[in-house]
PDB file of N, CA and C in Angstrom:
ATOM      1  N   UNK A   1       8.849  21.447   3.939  1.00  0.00           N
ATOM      2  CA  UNK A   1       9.120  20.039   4.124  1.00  0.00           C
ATOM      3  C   UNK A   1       9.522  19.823   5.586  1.00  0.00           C
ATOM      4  N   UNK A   2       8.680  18.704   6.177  1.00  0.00           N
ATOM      5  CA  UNK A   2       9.067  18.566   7.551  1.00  0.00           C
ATOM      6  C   UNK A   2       9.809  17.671   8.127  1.00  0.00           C
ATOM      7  N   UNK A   3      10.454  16.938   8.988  1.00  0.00           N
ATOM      8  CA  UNK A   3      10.992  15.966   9.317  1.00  0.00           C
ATOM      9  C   UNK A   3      10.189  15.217  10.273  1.00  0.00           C
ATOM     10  N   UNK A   4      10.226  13.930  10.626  1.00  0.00           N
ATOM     11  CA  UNK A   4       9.013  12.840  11.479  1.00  0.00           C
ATOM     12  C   UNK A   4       9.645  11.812  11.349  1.00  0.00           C
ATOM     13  N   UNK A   5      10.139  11.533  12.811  1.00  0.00           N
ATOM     14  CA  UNK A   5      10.372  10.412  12.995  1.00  0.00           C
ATOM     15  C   UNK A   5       9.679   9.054  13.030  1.00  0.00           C
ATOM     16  N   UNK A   6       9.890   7.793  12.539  1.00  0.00           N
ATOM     17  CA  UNK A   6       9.221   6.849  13.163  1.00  0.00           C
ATOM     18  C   UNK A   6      10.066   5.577  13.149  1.00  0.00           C
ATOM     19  N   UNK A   7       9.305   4.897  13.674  1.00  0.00           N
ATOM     20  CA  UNK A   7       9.934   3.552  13.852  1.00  0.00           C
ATOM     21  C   UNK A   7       9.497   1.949  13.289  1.00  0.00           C
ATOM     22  N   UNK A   8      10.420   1.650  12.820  1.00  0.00           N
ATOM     23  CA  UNK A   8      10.344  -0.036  12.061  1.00  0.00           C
ATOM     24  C   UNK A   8      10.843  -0.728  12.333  1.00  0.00           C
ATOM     25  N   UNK A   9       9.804  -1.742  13.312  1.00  0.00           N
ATOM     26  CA  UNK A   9      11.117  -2.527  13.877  1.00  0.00           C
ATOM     27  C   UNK A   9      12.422  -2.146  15.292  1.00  0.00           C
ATOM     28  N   UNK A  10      11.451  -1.409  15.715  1.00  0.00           N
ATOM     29  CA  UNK A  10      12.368  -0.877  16.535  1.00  0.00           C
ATOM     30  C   UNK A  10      13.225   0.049  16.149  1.00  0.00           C
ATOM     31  N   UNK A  11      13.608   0.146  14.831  1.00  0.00           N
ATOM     32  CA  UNK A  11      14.818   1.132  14.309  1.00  0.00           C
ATOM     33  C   UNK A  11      14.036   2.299  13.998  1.00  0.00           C
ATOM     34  N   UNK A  12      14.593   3.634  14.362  1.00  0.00           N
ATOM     35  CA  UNK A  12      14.224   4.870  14.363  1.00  0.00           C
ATOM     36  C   UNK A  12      14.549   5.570  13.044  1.00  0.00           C
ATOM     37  N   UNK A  13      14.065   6.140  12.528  1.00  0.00           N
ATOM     38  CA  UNK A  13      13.756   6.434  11.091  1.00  0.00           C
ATOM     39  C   UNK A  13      13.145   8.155  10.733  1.00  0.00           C
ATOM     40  N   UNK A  14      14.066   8.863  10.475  1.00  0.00           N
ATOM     41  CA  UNK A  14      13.946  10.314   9.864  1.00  0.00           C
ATOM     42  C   UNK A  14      13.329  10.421   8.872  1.00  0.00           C
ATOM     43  N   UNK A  15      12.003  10.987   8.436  1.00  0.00           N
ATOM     44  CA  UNK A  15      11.450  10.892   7.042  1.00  0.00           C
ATOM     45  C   UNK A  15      11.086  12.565   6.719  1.00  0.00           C
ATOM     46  N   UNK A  16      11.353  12.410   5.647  1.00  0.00           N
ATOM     47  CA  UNK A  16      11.257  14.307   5.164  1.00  0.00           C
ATOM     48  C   UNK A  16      10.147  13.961   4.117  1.00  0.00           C
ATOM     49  N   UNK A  17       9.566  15.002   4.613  1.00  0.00           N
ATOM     50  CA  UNK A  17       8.234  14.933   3.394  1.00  0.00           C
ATOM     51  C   UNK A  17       7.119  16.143   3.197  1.00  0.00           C
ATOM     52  N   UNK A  18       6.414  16.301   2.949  1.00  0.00           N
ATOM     53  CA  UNK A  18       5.087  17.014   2.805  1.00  0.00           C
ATOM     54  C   UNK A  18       4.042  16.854   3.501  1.00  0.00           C
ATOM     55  N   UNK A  19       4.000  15.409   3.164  1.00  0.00           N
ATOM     56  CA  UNK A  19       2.815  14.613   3.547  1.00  0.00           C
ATOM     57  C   UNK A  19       2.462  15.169   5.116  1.00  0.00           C
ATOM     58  N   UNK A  20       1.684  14.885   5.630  1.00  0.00           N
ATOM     59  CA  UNK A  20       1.118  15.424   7.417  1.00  0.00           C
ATOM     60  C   UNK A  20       1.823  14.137   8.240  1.00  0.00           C
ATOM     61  N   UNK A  21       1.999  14.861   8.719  1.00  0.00           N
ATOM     62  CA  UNK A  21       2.924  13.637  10.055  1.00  0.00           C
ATOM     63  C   UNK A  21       1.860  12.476  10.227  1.00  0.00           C
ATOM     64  N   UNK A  22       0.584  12.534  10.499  1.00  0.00           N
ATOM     65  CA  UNK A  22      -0.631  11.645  10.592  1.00  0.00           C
ATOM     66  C   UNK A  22      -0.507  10.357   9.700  1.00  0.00           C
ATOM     67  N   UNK A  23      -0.289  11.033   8.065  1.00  0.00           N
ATOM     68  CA  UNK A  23      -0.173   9.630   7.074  1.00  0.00           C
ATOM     69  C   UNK A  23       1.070   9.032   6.980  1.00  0.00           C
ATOM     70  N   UNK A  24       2.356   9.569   7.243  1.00  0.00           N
ATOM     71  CA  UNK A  24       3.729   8.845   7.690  1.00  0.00           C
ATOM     72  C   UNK A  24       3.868   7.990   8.681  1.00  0.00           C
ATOM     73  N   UNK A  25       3.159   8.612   9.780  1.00  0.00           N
ATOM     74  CA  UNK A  25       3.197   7.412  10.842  1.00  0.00           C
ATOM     75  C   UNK A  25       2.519   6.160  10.661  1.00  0.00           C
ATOM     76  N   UNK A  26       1.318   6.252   9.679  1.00  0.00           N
ATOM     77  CA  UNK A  26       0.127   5.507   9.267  1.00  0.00           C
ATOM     78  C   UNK A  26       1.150   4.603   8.049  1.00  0.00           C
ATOM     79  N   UNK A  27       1.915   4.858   7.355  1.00  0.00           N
ATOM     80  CA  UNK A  27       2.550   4.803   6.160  1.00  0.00           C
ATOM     81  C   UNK A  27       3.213   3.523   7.146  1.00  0.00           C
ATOM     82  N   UNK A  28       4.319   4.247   8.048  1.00  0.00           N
ATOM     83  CA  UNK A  28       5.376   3.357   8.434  1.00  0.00           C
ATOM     84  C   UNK A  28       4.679   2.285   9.569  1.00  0.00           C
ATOM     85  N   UNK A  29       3.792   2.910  10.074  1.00  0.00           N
ATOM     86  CA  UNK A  29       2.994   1.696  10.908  1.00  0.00           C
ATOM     87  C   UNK A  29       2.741   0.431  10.397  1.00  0.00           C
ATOM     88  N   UNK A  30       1.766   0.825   8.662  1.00  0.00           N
ATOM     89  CA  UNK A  30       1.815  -0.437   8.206  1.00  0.00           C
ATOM     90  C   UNK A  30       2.954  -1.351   7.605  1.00  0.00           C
ATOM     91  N   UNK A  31       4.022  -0.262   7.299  1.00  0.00           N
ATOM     92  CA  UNK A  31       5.200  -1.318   6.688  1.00  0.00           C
ATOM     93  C   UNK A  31       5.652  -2.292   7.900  1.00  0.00           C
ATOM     94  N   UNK A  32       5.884  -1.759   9.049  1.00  0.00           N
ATOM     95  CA  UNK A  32       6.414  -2.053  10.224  1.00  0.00           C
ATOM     96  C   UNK A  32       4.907  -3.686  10.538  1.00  0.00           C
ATOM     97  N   UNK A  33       3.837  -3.129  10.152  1.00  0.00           N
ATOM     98  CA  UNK A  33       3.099  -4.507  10.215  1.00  0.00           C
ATOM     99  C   UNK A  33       3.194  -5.638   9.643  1.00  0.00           C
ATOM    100  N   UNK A  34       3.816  -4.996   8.451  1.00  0.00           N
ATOM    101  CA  UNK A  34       3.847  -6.207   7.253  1.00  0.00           C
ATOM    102  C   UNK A  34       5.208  -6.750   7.563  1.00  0.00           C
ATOM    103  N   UNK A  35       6.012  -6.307   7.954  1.00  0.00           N
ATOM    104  CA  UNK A  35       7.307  -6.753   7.945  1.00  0.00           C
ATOM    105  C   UNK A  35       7.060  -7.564   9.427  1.00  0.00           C
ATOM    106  N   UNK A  36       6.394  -7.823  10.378  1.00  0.00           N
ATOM    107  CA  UNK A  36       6.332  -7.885  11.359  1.00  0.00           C
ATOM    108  C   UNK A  36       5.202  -9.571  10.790  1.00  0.00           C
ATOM    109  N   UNK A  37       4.397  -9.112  10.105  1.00  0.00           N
ATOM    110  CA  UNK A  37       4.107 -10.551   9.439  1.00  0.00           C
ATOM    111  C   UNK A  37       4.924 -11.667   9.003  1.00  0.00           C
ATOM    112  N   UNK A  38       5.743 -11.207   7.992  1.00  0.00           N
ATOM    113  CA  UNK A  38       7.021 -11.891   7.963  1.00  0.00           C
ATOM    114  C   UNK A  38       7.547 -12.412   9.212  1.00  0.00           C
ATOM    115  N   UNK A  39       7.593 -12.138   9.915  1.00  0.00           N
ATOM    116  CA  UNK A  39       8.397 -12.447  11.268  1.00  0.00           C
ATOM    117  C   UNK A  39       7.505 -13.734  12.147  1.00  0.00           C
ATOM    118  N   UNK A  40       6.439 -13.507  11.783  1.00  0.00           N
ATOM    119  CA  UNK A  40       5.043 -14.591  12.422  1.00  0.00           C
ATOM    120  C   UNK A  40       5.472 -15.856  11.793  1.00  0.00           C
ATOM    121  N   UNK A  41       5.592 -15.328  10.622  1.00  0.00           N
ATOM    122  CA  UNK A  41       5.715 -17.272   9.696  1.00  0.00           C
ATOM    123  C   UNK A  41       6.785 -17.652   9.544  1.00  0.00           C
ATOM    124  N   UNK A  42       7.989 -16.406   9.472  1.00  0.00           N
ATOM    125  CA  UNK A  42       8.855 -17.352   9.642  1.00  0.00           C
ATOM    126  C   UNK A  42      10.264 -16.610  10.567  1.00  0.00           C
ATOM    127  N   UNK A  43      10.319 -16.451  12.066  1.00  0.00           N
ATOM    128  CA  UNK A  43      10.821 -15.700  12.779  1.00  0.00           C
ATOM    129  C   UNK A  43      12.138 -15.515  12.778  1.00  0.00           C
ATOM    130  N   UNK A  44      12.772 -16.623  12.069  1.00  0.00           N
ATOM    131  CA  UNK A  44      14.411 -16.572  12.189  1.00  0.00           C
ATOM    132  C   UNK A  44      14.795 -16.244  10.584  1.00  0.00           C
ATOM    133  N   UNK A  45      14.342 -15.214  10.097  1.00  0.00           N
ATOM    134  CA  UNK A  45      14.619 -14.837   8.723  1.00  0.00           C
ATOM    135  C   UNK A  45      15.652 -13.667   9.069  1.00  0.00           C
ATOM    136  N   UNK A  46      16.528 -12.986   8.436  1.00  0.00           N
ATOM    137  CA  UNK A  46      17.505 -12.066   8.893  1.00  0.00           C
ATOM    138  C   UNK A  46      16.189 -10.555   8.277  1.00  0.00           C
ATOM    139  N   UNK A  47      16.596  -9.848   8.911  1.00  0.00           N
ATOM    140  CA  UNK A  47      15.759  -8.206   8.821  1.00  0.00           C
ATOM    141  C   UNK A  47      15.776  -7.372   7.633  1.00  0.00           C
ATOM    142  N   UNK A  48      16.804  -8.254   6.675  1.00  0.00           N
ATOM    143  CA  UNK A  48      16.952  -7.539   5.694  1.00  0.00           C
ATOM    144  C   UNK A  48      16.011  -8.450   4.235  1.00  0.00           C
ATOM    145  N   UNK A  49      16.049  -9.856   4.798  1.00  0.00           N
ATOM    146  CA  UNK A  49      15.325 -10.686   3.851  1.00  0.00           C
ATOM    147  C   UNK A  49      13.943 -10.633   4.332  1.00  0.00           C
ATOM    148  N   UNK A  50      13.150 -10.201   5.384  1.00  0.00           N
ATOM    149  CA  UNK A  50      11.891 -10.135   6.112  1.00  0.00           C
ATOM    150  C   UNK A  50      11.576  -8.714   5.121  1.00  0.00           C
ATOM    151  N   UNK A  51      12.112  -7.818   5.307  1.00  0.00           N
ATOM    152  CA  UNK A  51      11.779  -6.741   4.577  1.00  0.00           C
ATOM    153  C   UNK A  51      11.592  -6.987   3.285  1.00  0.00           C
ATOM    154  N   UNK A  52      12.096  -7.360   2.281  1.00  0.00           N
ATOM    155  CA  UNK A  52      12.360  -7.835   1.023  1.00  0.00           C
ATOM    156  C   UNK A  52      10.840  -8.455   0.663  1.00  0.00           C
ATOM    157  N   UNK A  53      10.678  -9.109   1.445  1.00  0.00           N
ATOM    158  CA  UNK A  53       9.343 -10.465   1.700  1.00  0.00           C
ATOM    159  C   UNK A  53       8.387  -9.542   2.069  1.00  0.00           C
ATOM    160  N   UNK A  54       8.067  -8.511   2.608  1.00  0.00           N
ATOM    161  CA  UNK A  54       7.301  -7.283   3.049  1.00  0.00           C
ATOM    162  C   UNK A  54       6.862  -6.548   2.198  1.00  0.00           C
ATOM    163  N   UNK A  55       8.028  -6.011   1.175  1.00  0.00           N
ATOM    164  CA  UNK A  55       8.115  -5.294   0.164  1.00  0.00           C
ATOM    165  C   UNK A  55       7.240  -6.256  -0.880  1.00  0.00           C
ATOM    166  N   UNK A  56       7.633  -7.088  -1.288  1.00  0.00           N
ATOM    167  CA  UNK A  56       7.035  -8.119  -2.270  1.00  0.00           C
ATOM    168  C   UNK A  56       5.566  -8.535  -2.136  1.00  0.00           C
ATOM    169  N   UNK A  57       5.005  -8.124  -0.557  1.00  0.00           N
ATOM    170  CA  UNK A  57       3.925  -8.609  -0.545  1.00  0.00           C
ATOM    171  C   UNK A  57       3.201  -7.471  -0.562  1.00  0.00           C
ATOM    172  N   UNK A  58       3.372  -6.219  -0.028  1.00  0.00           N
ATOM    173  CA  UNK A  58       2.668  -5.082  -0.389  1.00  0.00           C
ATOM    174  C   UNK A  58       2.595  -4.775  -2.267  1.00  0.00           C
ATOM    175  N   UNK A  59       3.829  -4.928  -2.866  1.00  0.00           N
ATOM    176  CA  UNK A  59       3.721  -5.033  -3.692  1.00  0.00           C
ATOM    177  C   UNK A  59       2.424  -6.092  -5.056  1.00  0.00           C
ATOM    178  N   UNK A  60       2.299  -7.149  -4.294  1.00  0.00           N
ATOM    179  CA  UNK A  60       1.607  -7.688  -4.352  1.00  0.00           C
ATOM    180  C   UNK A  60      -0.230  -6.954  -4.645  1.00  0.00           C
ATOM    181  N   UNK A  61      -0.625  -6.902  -3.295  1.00  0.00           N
ATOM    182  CA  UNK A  61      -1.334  -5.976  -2.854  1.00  0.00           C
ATOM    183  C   UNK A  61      -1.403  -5.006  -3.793  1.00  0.00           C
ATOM    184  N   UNK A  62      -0.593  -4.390  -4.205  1.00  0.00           N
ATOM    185  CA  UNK A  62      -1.226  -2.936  -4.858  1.00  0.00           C
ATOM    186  C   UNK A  62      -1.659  -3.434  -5.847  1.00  0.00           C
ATOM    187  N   UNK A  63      -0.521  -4.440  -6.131  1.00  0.00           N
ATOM    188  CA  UNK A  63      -1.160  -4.785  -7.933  1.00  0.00           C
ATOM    189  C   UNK A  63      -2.284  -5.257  -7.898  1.00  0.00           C
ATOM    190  N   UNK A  64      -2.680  -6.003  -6.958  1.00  0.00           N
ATOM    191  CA  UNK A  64      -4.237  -6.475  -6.927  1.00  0.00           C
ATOM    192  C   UNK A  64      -4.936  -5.860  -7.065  1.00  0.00           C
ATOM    193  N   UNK A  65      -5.336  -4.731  -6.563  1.00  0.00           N
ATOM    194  CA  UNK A  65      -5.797  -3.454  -6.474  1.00  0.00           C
ATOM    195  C   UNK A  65      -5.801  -2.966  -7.348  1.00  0.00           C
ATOM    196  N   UNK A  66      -5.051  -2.946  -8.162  1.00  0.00           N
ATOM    197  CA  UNK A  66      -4.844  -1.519  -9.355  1.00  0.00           C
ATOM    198  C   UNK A  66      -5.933  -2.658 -10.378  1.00  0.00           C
ATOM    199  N   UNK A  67      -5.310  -4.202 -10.277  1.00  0.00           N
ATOM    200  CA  UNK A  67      -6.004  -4.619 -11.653  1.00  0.00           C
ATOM    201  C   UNK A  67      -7.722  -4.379 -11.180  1.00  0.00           C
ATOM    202  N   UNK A  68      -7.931  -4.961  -9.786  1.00  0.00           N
ATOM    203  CA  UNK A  68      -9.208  -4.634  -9.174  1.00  0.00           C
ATOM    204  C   UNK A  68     -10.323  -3.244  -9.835  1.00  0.00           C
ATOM    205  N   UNK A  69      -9.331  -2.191  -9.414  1.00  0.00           N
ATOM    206  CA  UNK A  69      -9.701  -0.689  -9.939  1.00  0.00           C
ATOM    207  C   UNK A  69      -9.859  -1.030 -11.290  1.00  0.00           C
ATOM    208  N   UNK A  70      -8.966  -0.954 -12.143  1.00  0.00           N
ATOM    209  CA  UNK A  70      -9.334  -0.839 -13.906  1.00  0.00           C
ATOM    210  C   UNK A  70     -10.368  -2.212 -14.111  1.00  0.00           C
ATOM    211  N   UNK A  71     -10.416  -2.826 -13.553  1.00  0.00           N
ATOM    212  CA  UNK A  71     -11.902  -3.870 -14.438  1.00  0.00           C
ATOM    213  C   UNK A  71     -12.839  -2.920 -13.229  1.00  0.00           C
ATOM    214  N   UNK A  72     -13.295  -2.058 -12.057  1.00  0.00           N
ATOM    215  CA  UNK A  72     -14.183  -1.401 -11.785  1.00  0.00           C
ATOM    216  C   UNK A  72     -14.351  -0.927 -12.600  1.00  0.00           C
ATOM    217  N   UNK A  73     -13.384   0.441 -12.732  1.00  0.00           N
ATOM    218  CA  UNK A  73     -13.604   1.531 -13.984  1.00  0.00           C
ATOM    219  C   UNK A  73     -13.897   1.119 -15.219  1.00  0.00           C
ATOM    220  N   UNK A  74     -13.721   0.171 -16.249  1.00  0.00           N
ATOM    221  CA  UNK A  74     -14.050  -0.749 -17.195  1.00  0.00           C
ATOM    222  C   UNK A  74     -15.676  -0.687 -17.133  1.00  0.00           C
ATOM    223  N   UNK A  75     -15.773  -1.252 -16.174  1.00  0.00           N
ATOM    224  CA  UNK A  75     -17.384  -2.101 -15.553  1.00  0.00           C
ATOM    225  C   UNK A  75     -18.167  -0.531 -15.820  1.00  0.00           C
ATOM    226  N   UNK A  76     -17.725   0.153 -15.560  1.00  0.00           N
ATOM    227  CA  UNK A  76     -18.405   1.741 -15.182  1.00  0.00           C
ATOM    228  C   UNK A  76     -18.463   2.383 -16.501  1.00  0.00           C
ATOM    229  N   UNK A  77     -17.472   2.436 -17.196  1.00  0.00           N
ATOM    230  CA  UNK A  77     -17.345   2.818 -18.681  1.00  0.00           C
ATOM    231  C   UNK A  77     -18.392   2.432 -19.550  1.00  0.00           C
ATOM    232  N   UNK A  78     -17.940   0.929 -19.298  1.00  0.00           N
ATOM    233  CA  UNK A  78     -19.573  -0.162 -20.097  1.00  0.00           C
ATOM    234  C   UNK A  78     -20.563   0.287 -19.922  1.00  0.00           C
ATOM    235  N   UNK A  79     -21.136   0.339 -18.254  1.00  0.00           N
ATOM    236  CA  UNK A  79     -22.505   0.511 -17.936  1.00  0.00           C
ATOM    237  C   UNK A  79     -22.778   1.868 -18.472  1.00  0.00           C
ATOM    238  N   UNK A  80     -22.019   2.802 -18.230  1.00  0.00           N
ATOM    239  CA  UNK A  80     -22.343   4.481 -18.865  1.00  0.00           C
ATOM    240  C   UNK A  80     -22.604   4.275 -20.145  1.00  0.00           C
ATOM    241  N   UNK A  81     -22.033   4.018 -21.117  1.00  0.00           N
ATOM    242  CA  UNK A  81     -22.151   3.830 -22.731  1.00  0.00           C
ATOM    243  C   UNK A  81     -23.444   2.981 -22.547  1.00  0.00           C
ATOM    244  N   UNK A  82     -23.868   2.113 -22.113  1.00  0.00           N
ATOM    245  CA  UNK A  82     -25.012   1.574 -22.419  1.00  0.00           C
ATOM    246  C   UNK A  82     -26.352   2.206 -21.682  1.00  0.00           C
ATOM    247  N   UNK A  83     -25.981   3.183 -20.631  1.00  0.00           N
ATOM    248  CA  UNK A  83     -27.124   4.067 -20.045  1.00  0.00           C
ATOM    249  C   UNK A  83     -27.477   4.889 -21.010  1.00  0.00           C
ATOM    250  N   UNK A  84     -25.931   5.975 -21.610  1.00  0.00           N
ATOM    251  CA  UNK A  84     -25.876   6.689 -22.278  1.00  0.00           C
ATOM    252  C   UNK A  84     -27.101   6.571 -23.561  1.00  0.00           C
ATOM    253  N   UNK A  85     -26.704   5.632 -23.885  1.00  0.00           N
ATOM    254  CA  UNK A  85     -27.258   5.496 -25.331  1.00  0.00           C
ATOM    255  C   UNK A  85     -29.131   5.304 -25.098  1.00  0.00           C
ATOM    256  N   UNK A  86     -29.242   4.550 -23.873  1.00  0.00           N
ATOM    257  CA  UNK A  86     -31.204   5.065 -23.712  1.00  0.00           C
ATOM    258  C   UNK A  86     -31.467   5.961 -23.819  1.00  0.00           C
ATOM    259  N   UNK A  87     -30.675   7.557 -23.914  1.00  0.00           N
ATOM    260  CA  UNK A  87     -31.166   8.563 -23.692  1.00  0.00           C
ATOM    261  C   UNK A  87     -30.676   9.136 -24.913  1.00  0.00           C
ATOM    262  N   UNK A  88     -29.995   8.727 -25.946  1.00  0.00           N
ATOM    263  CA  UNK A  88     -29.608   8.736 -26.990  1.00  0.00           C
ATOM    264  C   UNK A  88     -31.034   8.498 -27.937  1.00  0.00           C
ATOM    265  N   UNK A  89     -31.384   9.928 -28.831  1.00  0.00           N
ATOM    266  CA  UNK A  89     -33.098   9.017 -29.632  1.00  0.00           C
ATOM    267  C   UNK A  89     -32.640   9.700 -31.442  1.00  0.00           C
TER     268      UNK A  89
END
């Protein structure tokens, strides 16, 4: 387990992990973007409620995604069972 610093916001940040230093920095880059969005729309929010609003919107995001993924995989399931079965005699 290694240690890697990065930064959010200016604030410097110790992260212990596995992961390759490459996807942590990539990791905290984008939080540091999103939270940095927050800051675009509405700049005088305090750093702790910008984050919150960051969190909520990545959050967001994944879930989109995940429901995105399972009606793919769904879609893929269907189409297989119905390939399947042409070759079914």
């Amino acid at each position: 387990m290694s240690s890697i610093d990065v930064y959010i916001l200016g604030q410097k940040y110790t992260i212990k992990g596995d992961a390759p230093e490459e996807h942590i920095q990539k990791i905290a880059a984008f939080v540091d973007a999103k939270i940095k969005e927050v800051y675009n729309t509405a700049p005088n929010v305090a750093p702790l409620k910008a984050s919150i609003l960051a969190a909520l919107n990545i959050a967001d995001e994944l879930h989109r995604l995940k429901i995105e993924q399972d009606n793919i995989t769904r879609h893929i399931e269907e189409r297989t069972k119905v390939l399947s079965g042409l070759f079914e005699t």
